[in-house]
C-alpha atoms as a PDB file:
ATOM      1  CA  UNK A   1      65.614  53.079  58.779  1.00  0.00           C
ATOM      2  CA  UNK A   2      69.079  54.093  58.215  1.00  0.00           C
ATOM      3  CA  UNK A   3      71.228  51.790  55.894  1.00  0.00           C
ATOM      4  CA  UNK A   4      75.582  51.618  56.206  1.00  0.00           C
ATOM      5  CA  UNK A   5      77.353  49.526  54.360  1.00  0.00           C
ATOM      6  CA  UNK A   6      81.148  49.001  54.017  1.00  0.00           C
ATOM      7  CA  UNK A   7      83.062  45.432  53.751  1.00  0.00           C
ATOM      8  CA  UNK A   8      86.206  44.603  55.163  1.00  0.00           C
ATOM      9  CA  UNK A   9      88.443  41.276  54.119  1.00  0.00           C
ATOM     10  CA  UNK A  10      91.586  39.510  55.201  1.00  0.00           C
ATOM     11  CA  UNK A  11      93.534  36.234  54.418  1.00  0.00           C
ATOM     12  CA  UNK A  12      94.335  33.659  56.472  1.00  0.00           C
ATOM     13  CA  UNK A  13      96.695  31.184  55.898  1.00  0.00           C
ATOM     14  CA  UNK A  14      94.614  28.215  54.038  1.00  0.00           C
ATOM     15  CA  UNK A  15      91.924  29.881  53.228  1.00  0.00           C
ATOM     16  CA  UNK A  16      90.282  33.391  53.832  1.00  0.00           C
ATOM     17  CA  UNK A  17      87.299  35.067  55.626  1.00  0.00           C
ATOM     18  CA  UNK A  18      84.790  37.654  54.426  1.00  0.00           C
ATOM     19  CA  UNK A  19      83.095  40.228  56.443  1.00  0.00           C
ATOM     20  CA  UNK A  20      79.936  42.542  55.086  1.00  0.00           C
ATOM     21  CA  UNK A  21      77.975  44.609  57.615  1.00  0.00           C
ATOM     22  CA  UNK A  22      74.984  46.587  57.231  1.00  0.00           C
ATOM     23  CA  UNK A  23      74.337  48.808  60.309  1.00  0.00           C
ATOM     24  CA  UNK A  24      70.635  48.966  60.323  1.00  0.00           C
ATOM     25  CA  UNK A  25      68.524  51.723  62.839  1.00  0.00           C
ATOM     26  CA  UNK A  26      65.086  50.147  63.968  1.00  0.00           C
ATOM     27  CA  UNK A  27      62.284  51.547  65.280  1.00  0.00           C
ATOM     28  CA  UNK A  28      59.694  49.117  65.794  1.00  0.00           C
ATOM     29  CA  UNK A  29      58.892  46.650  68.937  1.00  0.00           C
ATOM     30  CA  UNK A  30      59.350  43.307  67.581  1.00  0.00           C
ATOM     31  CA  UNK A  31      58.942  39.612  68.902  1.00  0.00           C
ATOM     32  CA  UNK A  32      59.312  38.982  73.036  1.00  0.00           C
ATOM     33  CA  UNK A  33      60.956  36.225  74.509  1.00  0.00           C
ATOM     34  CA  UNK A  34      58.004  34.607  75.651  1.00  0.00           C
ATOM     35  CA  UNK A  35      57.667  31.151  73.322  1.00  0.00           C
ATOM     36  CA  UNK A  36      61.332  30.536  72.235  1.00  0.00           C
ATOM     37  CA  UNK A  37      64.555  33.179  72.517  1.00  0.00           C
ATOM     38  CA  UNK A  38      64.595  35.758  70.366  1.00  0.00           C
ATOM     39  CA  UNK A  39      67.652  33.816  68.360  1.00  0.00           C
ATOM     40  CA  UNK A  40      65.462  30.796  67.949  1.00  0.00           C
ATOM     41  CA  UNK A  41      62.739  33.145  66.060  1.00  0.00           C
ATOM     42  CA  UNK A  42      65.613  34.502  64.286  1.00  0.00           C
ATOM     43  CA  UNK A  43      67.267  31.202  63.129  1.00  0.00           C
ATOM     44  CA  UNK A  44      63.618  29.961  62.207  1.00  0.00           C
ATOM     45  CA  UNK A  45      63.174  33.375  60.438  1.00  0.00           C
ATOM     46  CA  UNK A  46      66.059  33.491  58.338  1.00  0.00           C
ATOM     47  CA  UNK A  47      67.704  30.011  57.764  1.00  0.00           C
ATOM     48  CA  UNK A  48      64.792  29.368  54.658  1.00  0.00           C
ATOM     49  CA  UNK A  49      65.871  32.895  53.478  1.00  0.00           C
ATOM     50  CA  UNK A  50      69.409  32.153  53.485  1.00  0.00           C
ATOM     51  CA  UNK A  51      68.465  28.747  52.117  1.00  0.00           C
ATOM     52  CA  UNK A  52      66.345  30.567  48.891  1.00  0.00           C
ATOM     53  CA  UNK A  53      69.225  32.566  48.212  1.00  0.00           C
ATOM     54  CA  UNK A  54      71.142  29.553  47.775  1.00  0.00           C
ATOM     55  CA  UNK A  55      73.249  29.295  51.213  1.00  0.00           C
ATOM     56  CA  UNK A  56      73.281  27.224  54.077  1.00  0.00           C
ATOM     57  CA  UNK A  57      73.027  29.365  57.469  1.00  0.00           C
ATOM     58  CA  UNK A  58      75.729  28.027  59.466  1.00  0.00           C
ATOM     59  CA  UNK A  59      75.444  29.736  62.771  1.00  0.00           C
ATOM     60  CA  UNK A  60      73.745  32.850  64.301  1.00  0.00           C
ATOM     61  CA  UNK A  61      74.746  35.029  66.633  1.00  0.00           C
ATOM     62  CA  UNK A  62      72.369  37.840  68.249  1.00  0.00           C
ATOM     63  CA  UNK A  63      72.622  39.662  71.653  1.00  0.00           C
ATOM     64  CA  UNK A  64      70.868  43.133  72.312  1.00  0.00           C
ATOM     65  CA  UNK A  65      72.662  45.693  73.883  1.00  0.00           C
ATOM     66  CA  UNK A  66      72.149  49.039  75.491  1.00  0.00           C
ATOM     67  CA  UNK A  67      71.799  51.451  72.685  1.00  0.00           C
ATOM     68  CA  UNK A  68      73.440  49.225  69.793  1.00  0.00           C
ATOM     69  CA  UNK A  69      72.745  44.919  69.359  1.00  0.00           C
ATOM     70  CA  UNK A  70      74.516  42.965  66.742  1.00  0.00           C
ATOM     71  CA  UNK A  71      73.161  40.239  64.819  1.00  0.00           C
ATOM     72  CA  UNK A  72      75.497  38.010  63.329  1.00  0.00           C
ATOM     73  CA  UNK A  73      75.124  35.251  60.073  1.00  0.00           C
ATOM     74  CA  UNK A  74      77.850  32.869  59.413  1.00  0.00           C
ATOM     75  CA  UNK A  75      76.531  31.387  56.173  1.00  0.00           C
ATOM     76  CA  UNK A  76      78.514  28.561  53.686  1.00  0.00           C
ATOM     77  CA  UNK A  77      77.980  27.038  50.353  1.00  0.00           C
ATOM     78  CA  UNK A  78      80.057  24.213  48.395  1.00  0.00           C
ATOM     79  CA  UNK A  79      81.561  27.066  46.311  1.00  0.00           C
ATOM     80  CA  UNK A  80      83.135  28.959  49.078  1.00  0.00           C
ATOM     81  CA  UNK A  81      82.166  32.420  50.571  1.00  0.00           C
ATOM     82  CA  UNK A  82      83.008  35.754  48.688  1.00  0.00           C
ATOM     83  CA  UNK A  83      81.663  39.392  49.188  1.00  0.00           C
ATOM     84  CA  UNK A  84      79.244  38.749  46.399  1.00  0.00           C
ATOM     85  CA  UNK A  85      77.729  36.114  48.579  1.00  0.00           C
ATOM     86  CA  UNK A  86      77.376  38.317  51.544  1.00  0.00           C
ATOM     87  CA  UNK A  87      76.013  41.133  49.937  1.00  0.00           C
ATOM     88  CA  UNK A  88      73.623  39.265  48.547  1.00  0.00           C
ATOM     89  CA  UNK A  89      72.253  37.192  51.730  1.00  0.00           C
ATOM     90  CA  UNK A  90      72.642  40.642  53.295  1.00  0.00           C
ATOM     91  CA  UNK A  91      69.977  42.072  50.742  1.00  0.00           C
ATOM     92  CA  UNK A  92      67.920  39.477  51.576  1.00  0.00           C
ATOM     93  CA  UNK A  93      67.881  39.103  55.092  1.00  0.00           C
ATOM     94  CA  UNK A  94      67.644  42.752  55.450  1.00  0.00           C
ATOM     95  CA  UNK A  95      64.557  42.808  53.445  1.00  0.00           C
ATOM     96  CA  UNK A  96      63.227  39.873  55.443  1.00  0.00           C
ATOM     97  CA  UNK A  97      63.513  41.245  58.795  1.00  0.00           C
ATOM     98  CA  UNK A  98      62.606  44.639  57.525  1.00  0.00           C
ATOM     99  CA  UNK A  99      59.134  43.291  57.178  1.00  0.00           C
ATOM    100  CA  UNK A 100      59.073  40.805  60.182  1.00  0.00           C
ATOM    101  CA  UNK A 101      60.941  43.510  62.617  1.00  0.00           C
ATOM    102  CA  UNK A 102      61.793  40.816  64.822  1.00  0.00           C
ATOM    103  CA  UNK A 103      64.536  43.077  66.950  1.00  0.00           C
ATOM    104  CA  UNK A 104      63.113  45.819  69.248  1.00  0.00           C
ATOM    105  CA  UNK A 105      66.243  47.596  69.153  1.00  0.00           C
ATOM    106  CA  UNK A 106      68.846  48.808  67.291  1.00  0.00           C
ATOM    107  CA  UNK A 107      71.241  46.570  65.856  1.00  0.00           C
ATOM    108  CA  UNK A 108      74.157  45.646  63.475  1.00  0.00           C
ATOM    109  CA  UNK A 109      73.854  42.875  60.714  1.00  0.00           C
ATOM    110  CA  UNK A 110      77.152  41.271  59.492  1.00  0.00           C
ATOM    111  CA  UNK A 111      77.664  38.643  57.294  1.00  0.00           C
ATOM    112  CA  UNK A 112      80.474  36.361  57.250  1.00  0.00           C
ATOM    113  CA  UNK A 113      81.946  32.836  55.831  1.00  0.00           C
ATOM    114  CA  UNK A 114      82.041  30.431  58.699  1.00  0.00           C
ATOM    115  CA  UNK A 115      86.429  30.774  58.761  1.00  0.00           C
ATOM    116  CA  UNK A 116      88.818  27.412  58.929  1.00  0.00           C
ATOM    117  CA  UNK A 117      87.974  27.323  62.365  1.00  0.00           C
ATOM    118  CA  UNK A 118      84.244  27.761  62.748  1.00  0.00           C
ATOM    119  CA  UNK A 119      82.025  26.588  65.532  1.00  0.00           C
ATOM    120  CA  UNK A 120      80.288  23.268  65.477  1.00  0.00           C
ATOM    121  CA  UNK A 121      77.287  22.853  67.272  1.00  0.00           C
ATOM    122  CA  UNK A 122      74.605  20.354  64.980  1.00  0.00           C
ATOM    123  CA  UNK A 123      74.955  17.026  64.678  1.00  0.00           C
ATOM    124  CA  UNK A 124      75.502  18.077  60.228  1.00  0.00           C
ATOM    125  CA  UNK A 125      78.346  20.187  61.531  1.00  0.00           C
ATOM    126  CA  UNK A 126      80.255  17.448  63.370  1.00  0.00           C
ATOM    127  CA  UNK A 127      79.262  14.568  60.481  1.00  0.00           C
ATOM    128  CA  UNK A 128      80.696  16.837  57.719  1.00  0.00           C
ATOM    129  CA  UNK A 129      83.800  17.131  59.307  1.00  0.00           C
ATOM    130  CA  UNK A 130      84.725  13.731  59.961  1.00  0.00           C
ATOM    131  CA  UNK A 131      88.316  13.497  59.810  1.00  0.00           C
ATOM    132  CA  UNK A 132      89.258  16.726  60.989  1.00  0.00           C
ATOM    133  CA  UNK A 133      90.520  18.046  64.386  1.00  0.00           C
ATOM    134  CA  UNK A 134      88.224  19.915  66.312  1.00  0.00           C
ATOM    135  CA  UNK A 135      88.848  21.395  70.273  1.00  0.00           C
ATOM    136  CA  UNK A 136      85.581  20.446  72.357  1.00  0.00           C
ATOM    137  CA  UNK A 137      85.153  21.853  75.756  1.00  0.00           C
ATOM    138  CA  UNK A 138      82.254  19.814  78.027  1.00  0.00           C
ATOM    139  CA  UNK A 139      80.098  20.908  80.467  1.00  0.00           C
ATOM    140  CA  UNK A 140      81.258  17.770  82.958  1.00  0.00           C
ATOM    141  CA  UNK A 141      84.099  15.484  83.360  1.00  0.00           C
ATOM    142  CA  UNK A 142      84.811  12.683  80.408  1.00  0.00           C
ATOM    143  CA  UNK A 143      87.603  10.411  81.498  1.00  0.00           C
ATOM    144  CA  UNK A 144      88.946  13.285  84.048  1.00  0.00           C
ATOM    145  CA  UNK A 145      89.026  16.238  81.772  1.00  0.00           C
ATOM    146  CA  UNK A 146      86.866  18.758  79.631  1.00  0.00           C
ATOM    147  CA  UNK A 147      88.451  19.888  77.424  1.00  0.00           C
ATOM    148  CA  UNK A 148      89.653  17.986  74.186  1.00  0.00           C
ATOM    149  CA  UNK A 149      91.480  18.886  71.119  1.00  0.00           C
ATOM    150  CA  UNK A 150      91.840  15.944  68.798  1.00  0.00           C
ATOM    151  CA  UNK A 151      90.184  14.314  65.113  1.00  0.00           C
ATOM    152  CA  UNK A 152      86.812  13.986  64.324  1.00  0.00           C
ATOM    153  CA  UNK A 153      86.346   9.777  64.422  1.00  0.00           C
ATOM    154  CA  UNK A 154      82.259   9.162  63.884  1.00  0.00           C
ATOM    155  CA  UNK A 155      79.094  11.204  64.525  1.00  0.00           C
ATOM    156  CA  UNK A 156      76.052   9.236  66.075  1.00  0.00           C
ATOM    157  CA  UNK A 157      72.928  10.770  67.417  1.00  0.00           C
ATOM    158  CA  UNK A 158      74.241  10.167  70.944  1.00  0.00           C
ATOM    159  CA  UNK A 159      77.766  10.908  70.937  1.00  0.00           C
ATOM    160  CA  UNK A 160      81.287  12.433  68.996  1.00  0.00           C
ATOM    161  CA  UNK A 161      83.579  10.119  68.763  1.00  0.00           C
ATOM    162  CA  UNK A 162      87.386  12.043  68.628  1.00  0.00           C
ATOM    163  CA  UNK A 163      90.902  10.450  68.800  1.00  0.00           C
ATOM    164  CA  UNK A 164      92.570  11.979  71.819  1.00  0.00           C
ATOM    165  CA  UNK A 165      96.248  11.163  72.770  1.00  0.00           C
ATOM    166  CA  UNK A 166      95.848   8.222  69.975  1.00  0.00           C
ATOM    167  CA  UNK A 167      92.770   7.090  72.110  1.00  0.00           C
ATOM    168  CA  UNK A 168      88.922   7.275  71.445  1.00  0.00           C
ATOM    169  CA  UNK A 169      86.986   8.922  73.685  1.00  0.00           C
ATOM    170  CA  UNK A 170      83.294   9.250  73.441  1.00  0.00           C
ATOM    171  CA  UNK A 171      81.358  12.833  74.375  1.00  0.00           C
ATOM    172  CA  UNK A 172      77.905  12.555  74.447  1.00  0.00           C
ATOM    173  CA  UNK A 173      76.059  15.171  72.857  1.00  0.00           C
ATOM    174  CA  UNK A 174      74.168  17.039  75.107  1.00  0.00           C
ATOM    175  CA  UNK A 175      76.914  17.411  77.248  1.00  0.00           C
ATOM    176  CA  UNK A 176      79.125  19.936  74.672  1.00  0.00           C
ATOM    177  CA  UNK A 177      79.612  23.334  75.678  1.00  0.00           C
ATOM    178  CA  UNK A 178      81.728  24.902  72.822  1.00  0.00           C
ATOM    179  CA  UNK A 179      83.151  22.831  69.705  1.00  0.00           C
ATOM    180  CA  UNK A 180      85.047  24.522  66.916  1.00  0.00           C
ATOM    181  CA  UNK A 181      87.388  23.256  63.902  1.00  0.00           C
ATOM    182  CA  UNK A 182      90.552  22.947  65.268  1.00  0.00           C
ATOM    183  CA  UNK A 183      93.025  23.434  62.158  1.00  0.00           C
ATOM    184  CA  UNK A 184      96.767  22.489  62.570  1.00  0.00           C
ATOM    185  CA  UNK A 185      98.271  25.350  60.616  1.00  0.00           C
ATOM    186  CA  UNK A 186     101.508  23.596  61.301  1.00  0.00           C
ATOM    187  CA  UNK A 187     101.328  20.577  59.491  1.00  0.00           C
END
């Protein structure tokens, strides 16, 4: 296996985002498809890793390629997300997936802080940010549209409740596409 590191970092206006990536050369066949995508292994794989290392695995992103995958962490913790952080889920995931070999071809691992405006797709991800706008796209029609872009109201099993031209609008669950945080850098 062949090991790169290097680290790049910006600023954005509120707040800032960190990016470490380890290019990592495999060899090995790893899992199928067959009983669950290859992400859902990953996710059940690596979210008690992240977890042990004292982060919370906020999304995952994985897609092989022709010649070069990527495999993407967005991991968060109360204290914030440095380089530090990354480098050291990095370590650990690495060494994780080093023994599973759960990717049968070669791929990229980065590591990065969720950003202000990072996706929400659990039911945690919505109730957590309860008071703050968020753009929600649906699969079908609520009240004549799809897509909405307005404050986080209440979280139920069922449905997201978000203010919408000073109006509630339920979305049920099931039927969201694509929700991110929505931050009003203008305000």
């Amino acid at each position: 296996m062949a090991l790169f590191c290097f680290w790049d970092s910006g600023f954005l206006a509120a707040g800032s985002w960190i990016l470490y990536r380890i290019v990592t050369v495999r060899s090995k066949q790893g899992w199928s498809a067959r009983g669950g995508s290859v992400r859902e292994k990953l996710i059940e794989l690596l979210e008690p890793v992240v977890r042990n290392v004292g982060f919370e695995l906020w999304e995952l992103e994985y897609a092989a390629r022709r010649g070069n995958g990527f495999l993407r962490l967005f991991i968060d913790a109360e204290q914030g997300i440095d380089l530090e952080a990354c480098e050291k889920v990095s370590r650990a995931v690495s060494a994780a997936l080093d023994e599973a070999d759960p990717i049968p071809v070669e791929y990229t691992l980065e590591v990065s802080s969720p950003g202000m405006d990072r996706v929400l797709r659990t039911w945690a991800h919505f109730a957590r940010f309860v008071g703050e706008r968020a753009s929600v796209d649906m699969v079908l029609p609520v009240s004549g549209r799809r897509r909405f872009l307005g404050k986080i109201l209440a979280v139920d099993d069922a449905e997201v409740t978000l203010e919408q031209d000073g109006q509630p609008v339920k979305l049920p669950v099931d039927g969201i596409t694509k929700a991110r945080l929505a931050p009003d850098f203008d305000a």
